[in-house]
N, C-alpha and C. Protein backbone atom coordinates (compact mmCIF):
# COMPACT_ATOMS: atom_id res chain seq x y z
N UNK A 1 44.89 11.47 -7.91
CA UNK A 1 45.57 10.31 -8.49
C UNK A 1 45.34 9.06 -7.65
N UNK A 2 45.55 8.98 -6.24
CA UNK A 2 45.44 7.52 -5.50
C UNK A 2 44.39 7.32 -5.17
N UNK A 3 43.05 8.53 -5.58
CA UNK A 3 41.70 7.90 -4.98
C UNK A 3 41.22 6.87 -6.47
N UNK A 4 42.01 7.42 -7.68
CA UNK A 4 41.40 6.68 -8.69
C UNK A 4 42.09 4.98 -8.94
N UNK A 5 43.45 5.36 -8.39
CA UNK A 5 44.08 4.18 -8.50
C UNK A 5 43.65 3.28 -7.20
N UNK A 6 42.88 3.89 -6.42
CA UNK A 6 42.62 2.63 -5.48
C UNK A 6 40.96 2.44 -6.04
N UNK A 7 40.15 3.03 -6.82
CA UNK A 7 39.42 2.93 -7.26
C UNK A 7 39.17 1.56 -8.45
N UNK A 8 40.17 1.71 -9.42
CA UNK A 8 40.83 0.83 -10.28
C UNK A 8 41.44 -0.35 -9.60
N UNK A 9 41.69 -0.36 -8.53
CA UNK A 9 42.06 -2.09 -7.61
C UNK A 9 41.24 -2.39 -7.26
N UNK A 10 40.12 -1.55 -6.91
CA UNK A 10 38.91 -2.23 -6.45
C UNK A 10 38.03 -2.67 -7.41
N UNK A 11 37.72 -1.82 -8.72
CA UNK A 11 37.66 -2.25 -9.60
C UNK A 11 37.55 -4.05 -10.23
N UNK A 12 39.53 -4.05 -10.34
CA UNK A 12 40.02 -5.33 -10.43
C UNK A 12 40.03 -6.19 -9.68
N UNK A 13 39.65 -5.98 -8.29
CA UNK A 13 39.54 -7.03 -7.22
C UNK A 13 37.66 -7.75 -7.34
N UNK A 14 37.03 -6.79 -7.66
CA UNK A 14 35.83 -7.05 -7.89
C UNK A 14 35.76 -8.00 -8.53
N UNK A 15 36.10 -7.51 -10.18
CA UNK A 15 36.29 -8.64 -11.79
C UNK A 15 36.69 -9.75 -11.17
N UNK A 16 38.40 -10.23 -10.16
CA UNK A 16 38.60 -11.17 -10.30
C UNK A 16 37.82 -12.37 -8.93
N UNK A 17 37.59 -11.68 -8.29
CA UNK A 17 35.59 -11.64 -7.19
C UNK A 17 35.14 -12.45 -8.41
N UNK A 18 34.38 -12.22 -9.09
CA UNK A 18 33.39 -12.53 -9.95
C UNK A 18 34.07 -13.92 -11.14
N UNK A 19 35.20 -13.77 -11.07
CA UNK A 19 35.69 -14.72 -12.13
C UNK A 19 35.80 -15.38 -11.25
N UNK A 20 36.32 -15.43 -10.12
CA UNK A 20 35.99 -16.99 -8.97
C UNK A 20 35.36 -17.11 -8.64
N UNK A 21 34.08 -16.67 -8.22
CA UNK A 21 32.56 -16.95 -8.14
C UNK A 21 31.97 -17.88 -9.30
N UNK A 22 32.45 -17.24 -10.08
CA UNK A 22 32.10 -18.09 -11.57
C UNK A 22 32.65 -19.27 -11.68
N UNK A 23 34.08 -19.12 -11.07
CA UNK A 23 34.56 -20.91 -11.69
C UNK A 23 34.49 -21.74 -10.57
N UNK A 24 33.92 -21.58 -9.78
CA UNK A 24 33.18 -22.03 -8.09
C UNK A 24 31.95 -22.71 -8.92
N UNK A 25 31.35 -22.78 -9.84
CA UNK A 25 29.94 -23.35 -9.82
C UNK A 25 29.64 -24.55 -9.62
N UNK A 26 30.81 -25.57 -10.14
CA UNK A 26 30.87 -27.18 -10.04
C UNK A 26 29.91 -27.46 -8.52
N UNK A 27 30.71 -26.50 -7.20
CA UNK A 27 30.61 -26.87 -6.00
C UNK A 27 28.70 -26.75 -5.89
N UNK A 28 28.06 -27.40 -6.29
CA UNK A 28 26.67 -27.37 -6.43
C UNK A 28 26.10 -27.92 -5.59
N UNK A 29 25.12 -27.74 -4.36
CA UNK A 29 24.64 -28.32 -3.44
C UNK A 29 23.00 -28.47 -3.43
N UNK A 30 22.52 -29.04 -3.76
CA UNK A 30 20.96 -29.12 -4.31
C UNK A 30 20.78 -29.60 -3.13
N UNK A 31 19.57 -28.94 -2.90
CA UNK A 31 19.13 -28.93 -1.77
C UNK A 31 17.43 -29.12 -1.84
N UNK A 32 16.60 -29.25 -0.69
CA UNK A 32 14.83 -29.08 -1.04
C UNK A 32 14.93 -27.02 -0.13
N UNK A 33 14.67 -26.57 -1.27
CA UNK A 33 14.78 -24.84 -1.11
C UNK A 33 13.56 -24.31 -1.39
N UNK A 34 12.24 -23.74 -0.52
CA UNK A 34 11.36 -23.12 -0.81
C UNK A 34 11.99 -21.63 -1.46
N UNK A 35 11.15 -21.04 -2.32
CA UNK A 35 11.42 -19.97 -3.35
C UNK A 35 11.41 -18.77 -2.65
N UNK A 36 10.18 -18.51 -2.40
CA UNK A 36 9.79 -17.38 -1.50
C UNK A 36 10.85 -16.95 -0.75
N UNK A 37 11.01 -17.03 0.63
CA UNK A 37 12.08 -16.56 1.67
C UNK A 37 13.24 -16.76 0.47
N UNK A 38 13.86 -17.13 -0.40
CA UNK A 38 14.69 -17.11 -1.01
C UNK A 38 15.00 -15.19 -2.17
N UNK A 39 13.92 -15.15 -2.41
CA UNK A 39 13.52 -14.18 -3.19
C UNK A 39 13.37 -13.15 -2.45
N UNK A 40 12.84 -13.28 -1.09
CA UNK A 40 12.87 -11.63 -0.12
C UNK A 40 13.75 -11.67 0.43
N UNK A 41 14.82 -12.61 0.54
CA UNK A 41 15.83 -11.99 1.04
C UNK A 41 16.84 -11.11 -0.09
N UNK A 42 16.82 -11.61 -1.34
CA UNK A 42 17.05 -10.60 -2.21
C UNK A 42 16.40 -9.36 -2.20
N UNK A 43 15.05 -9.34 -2.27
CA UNK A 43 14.43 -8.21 -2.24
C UNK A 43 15.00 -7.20 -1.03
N UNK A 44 15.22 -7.83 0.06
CA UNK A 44 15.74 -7.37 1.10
C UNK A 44 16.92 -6.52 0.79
N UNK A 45 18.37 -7.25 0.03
CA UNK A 45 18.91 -6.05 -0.42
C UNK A 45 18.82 -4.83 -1.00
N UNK A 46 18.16 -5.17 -1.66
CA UNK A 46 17.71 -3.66 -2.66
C UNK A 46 16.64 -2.87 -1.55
N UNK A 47 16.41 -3.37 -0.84
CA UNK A 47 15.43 -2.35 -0.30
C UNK A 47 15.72 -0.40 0.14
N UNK A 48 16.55 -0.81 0.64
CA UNK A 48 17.07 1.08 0.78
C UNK A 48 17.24 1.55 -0.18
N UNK A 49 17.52 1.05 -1.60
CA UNK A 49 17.85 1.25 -2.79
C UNK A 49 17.21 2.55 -3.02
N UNK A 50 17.55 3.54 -3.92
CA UNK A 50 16.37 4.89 -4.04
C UNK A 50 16.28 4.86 -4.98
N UNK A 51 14.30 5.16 -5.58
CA UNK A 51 13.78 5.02 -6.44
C UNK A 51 13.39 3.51 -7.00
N UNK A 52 13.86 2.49 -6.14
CA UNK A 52 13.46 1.34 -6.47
C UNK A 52 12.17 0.74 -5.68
N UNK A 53 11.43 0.08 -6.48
CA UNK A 53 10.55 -0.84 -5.62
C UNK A 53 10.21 -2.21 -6.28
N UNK A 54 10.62 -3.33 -5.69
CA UNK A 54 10.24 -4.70 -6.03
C UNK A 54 8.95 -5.32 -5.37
N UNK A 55 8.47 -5.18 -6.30
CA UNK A 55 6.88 -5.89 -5.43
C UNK A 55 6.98 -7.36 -5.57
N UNK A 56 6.12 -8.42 -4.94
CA UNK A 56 6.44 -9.91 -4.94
C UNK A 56 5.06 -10.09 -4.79
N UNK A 57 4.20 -10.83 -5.96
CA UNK A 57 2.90 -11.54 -5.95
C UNK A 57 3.27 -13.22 -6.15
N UNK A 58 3.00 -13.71 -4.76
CA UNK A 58 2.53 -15.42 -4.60
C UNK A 58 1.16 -15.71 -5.12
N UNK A 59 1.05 -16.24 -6.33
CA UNK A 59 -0.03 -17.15 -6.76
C UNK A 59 -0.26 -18.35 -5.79
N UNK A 60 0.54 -18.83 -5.37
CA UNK A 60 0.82 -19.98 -4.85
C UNK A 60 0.04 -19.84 -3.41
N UNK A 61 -0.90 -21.00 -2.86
CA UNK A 61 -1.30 -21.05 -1.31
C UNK A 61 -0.12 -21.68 -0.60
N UNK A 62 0.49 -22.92 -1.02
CA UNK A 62 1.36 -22.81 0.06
C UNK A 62 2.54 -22.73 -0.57
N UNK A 63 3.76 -23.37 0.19
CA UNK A 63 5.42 -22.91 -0.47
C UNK A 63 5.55 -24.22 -1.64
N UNK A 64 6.35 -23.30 -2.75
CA UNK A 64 6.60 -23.82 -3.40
C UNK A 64 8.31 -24.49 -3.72
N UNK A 65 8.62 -25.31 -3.42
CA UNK A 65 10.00 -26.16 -3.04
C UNK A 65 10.40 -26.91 -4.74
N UNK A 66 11.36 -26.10 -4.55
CA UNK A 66 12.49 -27.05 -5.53
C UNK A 66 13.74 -27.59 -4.97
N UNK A 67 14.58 -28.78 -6.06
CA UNK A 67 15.86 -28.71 -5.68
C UNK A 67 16.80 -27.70 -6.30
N UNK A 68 17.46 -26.89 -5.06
CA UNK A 68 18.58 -26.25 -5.44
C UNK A 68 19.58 -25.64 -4.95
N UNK A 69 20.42 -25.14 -5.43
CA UNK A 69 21.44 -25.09 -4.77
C UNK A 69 21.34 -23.40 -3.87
N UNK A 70 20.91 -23.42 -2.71
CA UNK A 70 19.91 -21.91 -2.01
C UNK A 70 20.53 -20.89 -2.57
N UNK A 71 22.53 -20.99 -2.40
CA UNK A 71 23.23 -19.85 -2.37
C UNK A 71 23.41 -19.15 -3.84
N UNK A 72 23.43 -20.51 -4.82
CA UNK A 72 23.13 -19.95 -6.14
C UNK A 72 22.01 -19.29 -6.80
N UNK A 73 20.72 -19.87 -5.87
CA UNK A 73 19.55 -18.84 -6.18
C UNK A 73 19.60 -17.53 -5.51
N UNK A 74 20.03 -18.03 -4.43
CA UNK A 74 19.90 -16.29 -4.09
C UNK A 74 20.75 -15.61 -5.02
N UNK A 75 21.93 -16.01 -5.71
CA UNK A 75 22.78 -14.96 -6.12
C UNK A 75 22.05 -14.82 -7.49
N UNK A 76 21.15 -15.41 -8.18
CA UNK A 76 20.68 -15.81 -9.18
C UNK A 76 19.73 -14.37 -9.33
N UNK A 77 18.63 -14.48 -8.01
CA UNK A 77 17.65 -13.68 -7.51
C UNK A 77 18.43 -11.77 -7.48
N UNK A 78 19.72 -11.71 -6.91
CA UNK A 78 20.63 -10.65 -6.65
C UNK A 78 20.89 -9.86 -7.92
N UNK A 79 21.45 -11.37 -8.95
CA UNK A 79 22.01 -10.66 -10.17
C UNK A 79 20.91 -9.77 -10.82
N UNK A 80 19.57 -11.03 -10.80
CA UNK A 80 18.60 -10.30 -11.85
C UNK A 80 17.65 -8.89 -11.36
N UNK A 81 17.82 -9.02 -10.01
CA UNK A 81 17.24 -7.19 -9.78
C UNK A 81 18.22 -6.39 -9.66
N UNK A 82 19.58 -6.55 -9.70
CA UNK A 82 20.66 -5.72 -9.82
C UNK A 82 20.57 -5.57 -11.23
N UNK A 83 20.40 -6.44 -12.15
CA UNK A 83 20.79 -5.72 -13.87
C UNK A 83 19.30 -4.86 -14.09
N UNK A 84 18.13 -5.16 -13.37
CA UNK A 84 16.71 -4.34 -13.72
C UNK A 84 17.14 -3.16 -13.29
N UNK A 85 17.54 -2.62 -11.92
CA UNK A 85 18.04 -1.87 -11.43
C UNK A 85 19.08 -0.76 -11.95
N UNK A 86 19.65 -1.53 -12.89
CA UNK A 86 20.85 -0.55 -13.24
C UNK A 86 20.49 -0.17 -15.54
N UNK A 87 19.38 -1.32 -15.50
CA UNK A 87 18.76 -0.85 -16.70
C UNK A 87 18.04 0.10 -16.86
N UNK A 88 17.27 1.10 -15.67
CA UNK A 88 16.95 2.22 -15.50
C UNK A 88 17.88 3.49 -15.26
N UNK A 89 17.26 4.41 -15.84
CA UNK A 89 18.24 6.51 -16.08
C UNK A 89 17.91 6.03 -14.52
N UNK A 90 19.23 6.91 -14.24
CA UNK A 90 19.09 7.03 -12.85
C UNK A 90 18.44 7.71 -12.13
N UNK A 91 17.51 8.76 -13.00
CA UNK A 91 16.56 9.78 -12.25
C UNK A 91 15.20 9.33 -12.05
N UNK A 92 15.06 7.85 -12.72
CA UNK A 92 13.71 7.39 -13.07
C UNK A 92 13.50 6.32 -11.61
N UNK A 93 11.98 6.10 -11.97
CA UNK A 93 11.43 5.23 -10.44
C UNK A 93 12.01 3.74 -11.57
N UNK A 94 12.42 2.86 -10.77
CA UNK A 94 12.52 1.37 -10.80
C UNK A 94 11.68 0.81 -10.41
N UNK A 95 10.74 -0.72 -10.90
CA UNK A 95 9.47 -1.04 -10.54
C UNK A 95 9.72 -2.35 -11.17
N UNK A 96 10.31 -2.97 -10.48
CA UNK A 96 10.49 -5.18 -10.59
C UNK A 96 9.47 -5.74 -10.16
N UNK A 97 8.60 -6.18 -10.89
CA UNK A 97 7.58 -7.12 -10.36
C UNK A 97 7.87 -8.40 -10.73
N UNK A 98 7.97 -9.26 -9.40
CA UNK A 98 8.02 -10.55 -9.01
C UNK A 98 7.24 -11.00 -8.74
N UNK A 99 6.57 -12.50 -9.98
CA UNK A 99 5.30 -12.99 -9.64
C UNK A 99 5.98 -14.55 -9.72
N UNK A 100 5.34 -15.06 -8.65
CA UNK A 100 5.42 -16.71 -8.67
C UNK A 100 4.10 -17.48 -8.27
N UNK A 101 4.32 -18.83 -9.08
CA UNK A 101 2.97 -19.39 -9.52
C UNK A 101 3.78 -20.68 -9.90
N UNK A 102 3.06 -21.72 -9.93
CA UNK A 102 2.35 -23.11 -10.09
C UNK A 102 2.34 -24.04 -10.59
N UNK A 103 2.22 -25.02 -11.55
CA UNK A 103 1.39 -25.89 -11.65
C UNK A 103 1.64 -27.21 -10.76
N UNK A 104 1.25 -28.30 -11.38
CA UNK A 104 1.35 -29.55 -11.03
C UNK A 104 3.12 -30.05 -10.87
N UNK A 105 3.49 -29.49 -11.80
CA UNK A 105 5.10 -29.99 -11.78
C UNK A 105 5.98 -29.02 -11.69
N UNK A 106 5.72 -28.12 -11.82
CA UNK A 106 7.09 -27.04 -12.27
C UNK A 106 6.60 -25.41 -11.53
N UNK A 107 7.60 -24.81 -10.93
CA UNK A 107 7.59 -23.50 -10.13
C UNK A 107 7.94 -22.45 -11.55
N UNK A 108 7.08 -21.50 -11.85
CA UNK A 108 7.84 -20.65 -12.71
C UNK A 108 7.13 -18.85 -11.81
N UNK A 109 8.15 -18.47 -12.07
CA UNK A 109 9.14 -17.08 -11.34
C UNK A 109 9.26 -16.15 -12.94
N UNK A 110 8.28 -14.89 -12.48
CA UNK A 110 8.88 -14.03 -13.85
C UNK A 110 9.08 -12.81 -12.97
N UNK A 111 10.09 -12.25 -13.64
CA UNK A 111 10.40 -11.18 -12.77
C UNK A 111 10.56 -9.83 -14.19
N UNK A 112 10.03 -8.79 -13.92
CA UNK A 112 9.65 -8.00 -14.95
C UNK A 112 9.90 -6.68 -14.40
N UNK A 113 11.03 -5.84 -14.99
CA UNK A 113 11.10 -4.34 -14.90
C UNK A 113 11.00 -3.49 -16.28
N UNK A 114 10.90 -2.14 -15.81
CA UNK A 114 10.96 -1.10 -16.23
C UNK A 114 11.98 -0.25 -17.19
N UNK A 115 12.59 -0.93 -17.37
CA UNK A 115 14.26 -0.71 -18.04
C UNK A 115 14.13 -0.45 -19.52
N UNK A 116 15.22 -0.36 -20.06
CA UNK A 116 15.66 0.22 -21.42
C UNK A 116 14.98 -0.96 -22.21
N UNK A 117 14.98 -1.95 -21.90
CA UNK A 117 14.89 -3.24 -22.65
C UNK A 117 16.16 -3.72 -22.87
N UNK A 118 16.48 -4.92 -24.45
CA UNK A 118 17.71 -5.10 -24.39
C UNK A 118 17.89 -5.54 -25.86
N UNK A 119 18.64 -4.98 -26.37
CA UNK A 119 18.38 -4.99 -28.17
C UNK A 119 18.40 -6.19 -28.77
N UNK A 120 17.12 -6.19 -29.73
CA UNK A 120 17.43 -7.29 -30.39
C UNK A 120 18.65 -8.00 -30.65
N UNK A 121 19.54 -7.31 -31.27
CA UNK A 121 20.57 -7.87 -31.90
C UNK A 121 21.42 -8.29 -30.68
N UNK A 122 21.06 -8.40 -29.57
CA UNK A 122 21.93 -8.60 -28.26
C UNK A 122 21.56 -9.95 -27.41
N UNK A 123 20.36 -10.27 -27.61
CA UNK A 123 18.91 -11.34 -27.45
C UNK A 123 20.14 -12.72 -27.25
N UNK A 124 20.48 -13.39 -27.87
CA UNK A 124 21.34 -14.46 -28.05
C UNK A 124 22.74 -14.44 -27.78
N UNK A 125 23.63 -13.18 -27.39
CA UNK A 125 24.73 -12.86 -26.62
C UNK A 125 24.50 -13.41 -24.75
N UNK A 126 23.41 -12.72 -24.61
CA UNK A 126 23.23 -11.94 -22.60
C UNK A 126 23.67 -12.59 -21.90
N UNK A 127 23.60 -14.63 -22.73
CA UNK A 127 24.21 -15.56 -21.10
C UNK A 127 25.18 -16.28 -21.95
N UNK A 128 25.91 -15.09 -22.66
CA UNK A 128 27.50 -15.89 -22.78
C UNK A 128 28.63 -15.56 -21.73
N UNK A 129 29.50 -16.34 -21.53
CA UNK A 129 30.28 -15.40 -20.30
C UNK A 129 30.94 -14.11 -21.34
N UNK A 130 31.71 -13.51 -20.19
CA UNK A 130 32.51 -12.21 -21.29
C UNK A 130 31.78 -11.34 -21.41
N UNK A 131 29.92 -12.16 -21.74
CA UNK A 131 30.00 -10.47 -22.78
C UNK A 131 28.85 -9.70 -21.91
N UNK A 132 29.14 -8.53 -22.23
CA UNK A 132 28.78 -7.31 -21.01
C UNK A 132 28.47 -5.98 -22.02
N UNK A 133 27.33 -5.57 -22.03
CA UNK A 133 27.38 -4.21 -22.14
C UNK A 133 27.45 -2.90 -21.37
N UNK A 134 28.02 -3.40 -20.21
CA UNK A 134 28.34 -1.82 -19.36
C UNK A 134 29.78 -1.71 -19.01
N UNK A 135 30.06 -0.98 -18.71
CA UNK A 135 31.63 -0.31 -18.58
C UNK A 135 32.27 -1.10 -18.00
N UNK A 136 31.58 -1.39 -16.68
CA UNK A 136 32.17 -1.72 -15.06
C UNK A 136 31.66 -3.07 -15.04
N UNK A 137 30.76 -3.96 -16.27
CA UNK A 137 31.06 -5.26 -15.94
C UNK A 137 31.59 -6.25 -15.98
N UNK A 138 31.40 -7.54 -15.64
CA UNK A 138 32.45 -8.38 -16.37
C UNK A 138 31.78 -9.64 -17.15
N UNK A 139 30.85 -9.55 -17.79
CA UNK A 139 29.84 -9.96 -18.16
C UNK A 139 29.56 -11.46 -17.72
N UNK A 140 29.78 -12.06 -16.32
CA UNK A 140 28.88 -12.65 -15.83
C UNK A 140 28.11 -12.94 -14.99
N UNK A 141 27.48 -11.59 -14.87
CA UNK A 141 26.32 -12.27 -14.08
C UNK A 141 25.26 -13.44 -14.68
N UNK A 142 24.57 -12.79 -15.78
CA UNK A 142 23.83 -13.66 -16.57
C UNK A 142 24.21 -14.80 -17.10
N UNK A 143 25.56 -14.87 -17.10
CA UNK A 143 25.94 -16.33 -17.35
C UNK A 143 25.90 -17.45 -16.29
N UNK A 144 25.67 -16.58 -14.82
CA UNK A 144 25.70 -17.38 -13.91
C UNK A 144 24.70 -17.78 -13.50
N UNK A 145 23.63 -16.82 -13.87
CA UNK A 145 22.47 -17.04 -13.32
C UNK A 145 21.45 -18.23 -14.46
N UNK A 146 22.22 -18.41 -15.53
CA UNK A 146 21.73 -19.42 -16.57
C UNK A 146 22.17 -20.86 -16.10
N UNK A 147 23.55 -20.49 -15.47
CA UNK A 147 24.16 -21.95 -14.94
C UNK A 147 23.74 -22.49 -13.90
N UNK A 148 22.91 -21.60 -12.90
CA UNK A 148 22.68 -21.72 -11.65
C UNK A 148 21.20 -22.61 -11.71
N UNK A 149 20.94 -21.59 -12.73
CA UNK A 149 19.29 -22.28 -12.56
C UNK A 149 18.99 -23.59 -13.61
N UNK A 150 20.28 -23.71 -14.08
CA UNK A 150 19.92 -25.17 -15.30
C UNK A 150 20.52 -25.95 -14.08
N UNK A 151 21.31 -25.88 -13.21
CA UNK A 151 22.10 -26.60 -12.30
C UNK A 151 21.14 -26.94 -11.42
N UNK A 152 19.79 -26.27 -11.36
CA UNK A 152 18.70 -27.07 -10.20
C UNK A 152 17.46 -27.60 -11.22
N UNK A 153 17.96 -28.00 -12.36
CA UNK A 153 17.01 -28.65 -13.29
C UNK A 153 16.23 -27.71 -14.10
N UNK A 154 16.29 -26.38 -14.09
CA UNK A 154 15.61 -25.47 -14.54
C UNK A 154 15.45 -24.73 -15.78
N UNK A 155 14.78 -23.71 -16.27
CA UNK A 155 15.43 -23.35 -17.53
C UNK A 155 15.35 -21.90 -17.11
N UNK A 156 15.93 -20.51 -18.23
CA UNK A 156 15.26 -19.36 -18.11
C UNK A 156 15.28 -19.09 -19.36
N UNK A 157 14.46 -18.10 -19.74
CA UNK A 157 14.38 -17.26 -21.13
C UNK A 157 13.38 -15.69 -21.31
N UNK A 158 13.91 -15.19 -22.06
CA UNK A 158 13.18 -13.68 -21.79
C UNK A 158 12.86 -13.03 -23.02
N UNK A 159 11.84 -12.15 -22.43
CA UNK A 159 11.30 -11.19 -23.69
C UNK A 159 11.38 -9.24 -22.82
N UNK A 160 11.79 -9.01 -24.23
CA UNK A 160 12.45 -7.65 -24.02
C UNK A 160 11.60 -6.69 -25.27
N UNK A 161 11.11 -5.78 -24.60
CA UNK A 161 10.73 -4.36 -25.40
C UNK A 161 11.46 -2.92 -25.57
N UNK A 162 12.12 -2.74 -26.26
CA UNK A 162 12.90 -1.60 -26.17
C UNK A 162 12.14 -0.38 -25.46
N UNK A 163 12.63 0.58 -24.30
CA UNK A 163 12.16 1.19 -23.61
C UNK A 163 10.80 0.83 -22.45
N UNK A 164 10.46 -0.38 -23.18
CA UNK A 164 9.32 -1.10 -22.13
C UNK A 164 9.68 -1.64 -21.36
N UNK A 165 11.32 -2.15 -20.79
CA UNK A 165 11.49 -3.21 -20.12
C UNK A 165 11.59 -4.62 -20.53
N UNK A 166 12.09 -5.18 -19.50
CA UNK A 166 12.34 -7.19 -19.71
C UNK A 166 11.65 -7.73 -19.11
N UNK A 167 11.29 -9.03 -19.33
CA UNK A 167 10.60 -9.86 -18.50
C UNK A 167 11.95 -11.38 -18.30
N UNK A 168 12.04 -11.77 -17.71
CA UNK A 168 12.49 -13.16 -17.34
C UNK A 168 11.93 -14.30 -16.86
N UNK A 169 11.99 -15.15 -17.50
CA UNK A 169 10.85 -16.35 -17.36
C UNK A 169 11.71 -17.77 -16.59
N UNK A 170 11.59 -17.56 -15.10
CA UNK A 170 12.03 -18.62 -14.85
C UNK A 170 11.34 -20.14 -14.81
N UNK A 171 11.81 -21.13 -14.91
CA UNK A 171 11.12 -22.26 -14.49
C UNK A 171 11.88 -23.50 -14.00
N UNK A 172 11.37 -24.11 -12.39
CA UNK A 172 12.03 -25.50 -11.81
C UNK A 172 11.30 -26.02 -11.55
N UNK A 173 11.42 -27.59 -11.90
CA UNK A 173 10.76 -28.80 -11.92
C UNK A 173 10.19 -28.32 -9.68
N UNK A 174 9.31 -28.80 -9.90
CA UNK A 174 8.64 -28.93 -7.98
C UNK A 174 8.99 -30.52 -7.38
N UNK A 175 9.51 -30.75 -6.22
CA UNK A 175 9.66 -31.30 -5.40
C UNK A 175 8.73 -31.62 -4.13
């Protein structure tokens, strides 16, 4: 009985974690933030992870710098290999490939796993707050990570194959 009920506070301490994280976003600090070291230090968490592997291909010769706000990308970077991560059976290998690249004006970041995909009919829900399709979430990560990255001038959008996996298409104006 009290391992579940302290289970269930932690639970709720988490949710309400995340609902003030969320209404924290105003506090926006744009900054000049190279991508890279931003992105392995995410990668960095997941690393002990089992059965996971995030690979990271730089197109790019040198760093590529936007304005933004660092702490929101990193959490940006966190959310989206935590939902690849947990879109895989748990007996299966996980395999996030992170590619970043270029042009003249704009940094775009796709980050692509192995996962269930994410149903059509779900496509135009993913970055509302609230809404969540897993048990234990509170459906915003993806809402944050939409706010985070329009908040450094940016956009995202994705394409999903059922059982093939997602792709996520980031993109920020370069500095």
């Amino acid at each position: 009985f009290s391992k579940s009920f302290i289970e269930q506070i932690e639970s709720l301490s988490k949710i309400a974690s995340e609902f003030s994280n969320f209404a924290k976003m105003p506090d926006t600090k744009l900054e000049q933030t190279a991508i890279l070291p931003v992105i392995e230090q995410a990668r960095e968490v997941f690393r002990s992870a089992e059965n996971v592997e995030i690979i990271v291909t730089n197109r790019n010769e040198i760093s590529a710098y936007i304005q933004a706000d660092r702490d929101q990308l990193l959490r940006t970077f966190n959310n989206l290999f935590k939902n690849a991560i947990e879109a895989i059976d748990a007996d299966a290998e996980c395999n996030i490939n992170v590619l970043l690249y270029n042009d003249n004006k704009n940094a775009y970041i796709e980050i692509k796993d192995n996962g269930k995909g994410i149903p059509t009919t779900l496509h135009d829900k993913i970055f509302v707050p609230n809404f969540t399709t897993k048990t234990s979430g509170t459906g915003l990560g993806l809402a944050f990570v939409k706010q985070a990255i329009e908040n450094a001038g940016g956009n995202i959008t994705f394409t999903s194959v059922a059982d093939k996996g997602t792709t996520f298409y980031l993109s920020f104006p370069l500095v």
